[in-house]
C-alpha atoms as a PDB file:
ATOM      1  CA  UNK A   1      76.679 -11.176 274.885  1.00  0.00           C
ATOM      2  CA  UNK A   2      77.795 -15.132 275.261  1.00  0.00           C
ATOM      3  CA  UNK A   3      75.735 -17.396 275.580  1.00  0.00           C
ATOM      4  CA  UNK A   4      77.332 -20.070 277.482  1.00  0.00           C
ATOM      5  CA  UNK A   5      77.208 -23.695 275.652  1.00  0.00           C
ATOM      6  CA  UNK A   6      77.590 -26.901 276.836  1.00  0.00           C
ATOM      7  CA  UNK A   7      80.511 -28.127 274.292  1.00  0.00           C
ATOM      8  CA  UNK A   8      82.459 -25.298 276.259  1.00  0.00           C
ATOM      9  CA  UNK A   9      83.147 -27.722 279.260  1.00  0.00           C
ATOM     10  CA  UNK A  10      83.928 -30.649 276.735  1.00  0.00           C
ATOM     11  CA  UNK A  11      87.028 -28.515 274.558  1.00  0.00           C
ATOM     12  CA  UNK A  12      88.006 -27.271 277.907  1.00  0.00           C
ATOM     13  CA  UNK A  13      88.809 -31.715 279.139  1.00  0.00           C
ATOM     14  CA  UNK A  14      90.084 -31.847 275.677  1.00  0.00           C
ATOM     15  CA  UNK A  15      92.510 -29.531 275.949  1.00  0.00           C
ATOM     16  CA  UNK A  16      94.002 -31.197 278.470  1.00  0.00           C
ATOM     17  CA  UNK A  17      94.950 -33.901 276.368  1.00  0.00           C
ATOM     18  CA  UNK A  18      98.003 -34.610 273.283  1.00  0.00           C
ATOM     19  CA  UNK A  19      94.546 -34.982 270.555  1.00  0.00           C
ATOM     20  CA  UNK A  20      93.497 -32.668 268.039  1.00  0.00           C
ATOM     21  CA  UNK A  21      89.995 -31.252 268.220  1.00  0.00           C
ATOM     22  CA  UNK A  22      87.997 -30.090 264.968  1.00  0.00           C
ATOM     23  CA  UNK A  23      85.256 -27.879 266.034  1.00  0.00           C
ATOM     24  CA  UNK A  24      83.078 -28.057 262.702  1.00  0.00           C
ATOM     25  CA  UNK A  25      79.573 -26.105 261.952  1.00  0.00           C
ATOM     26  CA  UNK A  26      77.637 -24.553 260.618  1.00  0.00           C
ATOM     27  CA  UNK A  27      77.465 -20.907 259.925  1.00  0.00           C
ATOM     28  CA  UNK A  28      76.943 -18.145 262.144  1.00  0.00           C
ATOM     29  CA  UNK A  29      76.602 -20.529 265.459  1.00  0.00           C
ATOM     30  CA  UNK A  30      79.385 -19.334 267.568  1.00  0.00           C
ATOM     31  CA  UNK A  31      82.290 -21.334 266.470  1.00  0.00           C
ATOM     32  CA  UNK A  32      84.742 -18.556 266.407  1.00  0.00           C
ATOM     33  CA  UNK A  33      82.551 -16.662 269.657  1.00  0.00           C
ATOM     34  CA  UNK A  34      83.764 -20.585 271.398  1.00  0.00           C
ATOM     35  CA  UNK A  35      87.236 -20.205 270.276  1.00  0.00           C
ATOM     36  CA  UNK A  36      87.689 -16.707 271.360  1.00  0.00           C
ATOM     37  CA  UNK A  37      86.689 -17.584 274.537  1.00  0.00           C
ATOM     38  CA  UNK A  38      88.535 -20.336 275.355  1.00  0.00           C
ATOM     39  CA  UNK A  39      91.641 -18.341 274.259  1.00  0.00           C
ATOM     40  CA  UNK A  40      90.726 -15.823 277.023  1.00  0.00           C
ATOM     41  CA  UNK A  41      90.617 -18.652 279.292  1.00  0.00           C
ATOM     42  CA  UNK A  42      93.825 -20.139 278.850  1.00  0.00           C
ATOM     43  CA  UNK A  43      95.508 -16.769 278.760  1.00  0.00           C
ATOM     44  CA  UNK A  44      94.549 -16.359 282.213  1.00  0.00           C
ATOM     45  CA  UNK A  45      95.725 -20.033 283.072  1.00  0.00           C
ATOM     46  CA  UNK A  46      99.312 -18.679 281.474  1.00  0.00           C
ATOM     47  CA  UNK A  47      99.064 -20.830 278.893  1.00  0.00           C
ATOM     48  CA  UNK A  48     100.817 -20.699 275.399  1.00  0.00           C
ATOM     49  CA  UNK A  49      97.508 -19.613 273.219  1.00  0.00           C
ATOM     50  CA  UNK A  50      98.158 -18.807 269.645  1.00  0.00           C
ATOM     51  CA  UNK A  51      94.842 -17.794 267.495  1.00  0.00           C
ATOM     52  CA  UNK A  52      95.112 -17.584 263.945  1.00  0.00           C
ATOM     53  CA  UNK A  53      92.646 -16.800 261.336  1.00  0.00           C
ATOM     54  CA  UNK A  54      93.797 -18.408 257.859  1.00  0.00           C
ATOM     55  CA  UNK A  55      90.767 -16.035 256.707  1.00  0.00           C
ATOM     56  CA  UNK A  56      93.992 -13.626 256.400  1.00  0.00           C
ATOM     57  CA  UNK A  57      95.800 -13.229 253.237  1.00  0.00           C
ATOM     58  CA  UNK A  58      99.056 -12.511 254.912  1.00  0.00           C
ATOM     59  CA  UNK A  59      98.725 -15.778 257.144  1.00  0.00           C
ATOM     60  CA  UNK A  60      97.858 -18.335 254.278  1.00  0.00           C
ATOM     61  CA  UNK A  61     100.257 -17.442 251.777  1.00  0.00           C
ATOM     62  CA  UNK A  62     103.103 -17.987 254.405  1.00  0.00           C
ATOM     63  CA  UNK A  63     101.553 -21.348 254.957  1.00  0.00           C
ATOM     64  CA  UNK A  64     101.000 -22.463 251.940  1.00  0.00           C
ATOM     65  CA  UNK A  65     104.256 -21.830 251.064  1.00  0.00           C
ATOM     66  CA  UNK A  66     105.648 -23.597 254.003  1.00  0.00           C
ATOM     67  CA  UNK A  67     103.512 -25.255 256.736  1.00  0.00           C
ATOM     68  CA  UNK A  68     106.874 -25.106 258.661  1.00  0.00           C
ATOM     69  CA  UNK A  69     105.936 -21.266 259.069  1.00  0.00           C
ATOM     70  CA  UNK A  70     103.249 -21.621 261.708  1.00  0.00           C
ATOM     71  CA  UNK A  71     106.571 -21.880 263.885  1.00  0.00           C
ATOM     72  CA  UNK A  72     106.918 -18.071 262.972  1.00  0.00           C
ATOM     73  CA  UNK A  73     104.485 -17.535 265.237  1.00  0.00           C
ATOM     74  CA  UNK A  74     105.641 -19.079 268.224  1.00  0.00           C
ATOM     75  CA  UNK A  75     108.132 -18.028 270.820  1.00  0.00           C
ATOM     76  CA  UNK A  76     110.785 -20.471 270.800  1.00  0.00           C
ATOM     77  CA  UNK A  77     110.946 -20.092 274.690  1.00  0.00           C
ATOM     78  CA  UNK A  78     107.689 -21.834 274.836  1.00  0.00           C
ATOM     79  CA  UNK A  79     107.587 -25.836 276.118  1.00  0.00           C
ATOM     80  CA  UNK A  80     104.057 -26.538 275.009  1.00  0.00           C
ATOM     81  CA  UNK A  81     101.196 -24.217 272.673  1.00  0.00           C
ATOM     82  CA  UNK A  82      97.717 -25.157 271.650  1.00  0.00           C
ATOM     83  CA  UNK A  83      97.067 -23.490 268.502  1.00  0.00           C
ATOM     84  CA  UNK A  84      93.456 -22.058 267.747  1.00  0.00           C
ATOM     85  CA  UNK A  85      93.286 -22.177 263.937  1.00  0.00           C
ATOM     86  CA  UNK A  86      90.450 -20.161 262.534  1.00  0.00           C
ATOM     87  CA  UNK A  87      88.669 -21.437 258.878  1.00  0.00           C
ATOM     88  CA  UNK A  88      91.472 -24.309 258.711  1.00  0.00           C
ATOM     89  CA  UNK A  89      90.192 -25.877 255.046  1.00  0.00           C
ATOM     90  CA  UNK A  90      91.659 -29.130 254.509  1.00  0.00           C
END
């Protein structure tokens, strides 16, 4: 079940835009429910969506070796991608 939130609307006129967004929280309060969701959203808008969850072993290593390597993940074909990066640590 989703419970629909009020940030939704306010990523959704951010992605529109060339910024970065940080969605930071807590625990447990729907952060990666938010980003899943939007995802969704822009896949049915036929936009480039890439999710990625650094939580993976496989993932992180090929990034910390090279940050270059998130390009892996793209299709080269592609003019523009927002990337959805899951527990980004910086």
């Amino acid at each position: 079940m989703f419970i629909q939130r009020k940030i939704l609307e306010s990523i959704k006129k951010w992605l529109k835009s060339d910024k970065i967004l940080i969605l930071n929280g807590a625990r447990q309060v729907g952060k990666t429910t938010i980003l899943k969701r939007i995802k969704k959203e822009l896949e049915k808008q036929e936009k480039n969506c890439i999710y990625l969850n650094l939580e993976s072993f496989q993932i992180a290593t090929q990034l910390d070796e090279n940050p270059d390597n998130l390009f892996h993940f793209v299709d080269n074909d592609s003019d523009f991608i927002i990337f959805l990066l899951m527990k980004f640590k910086f």
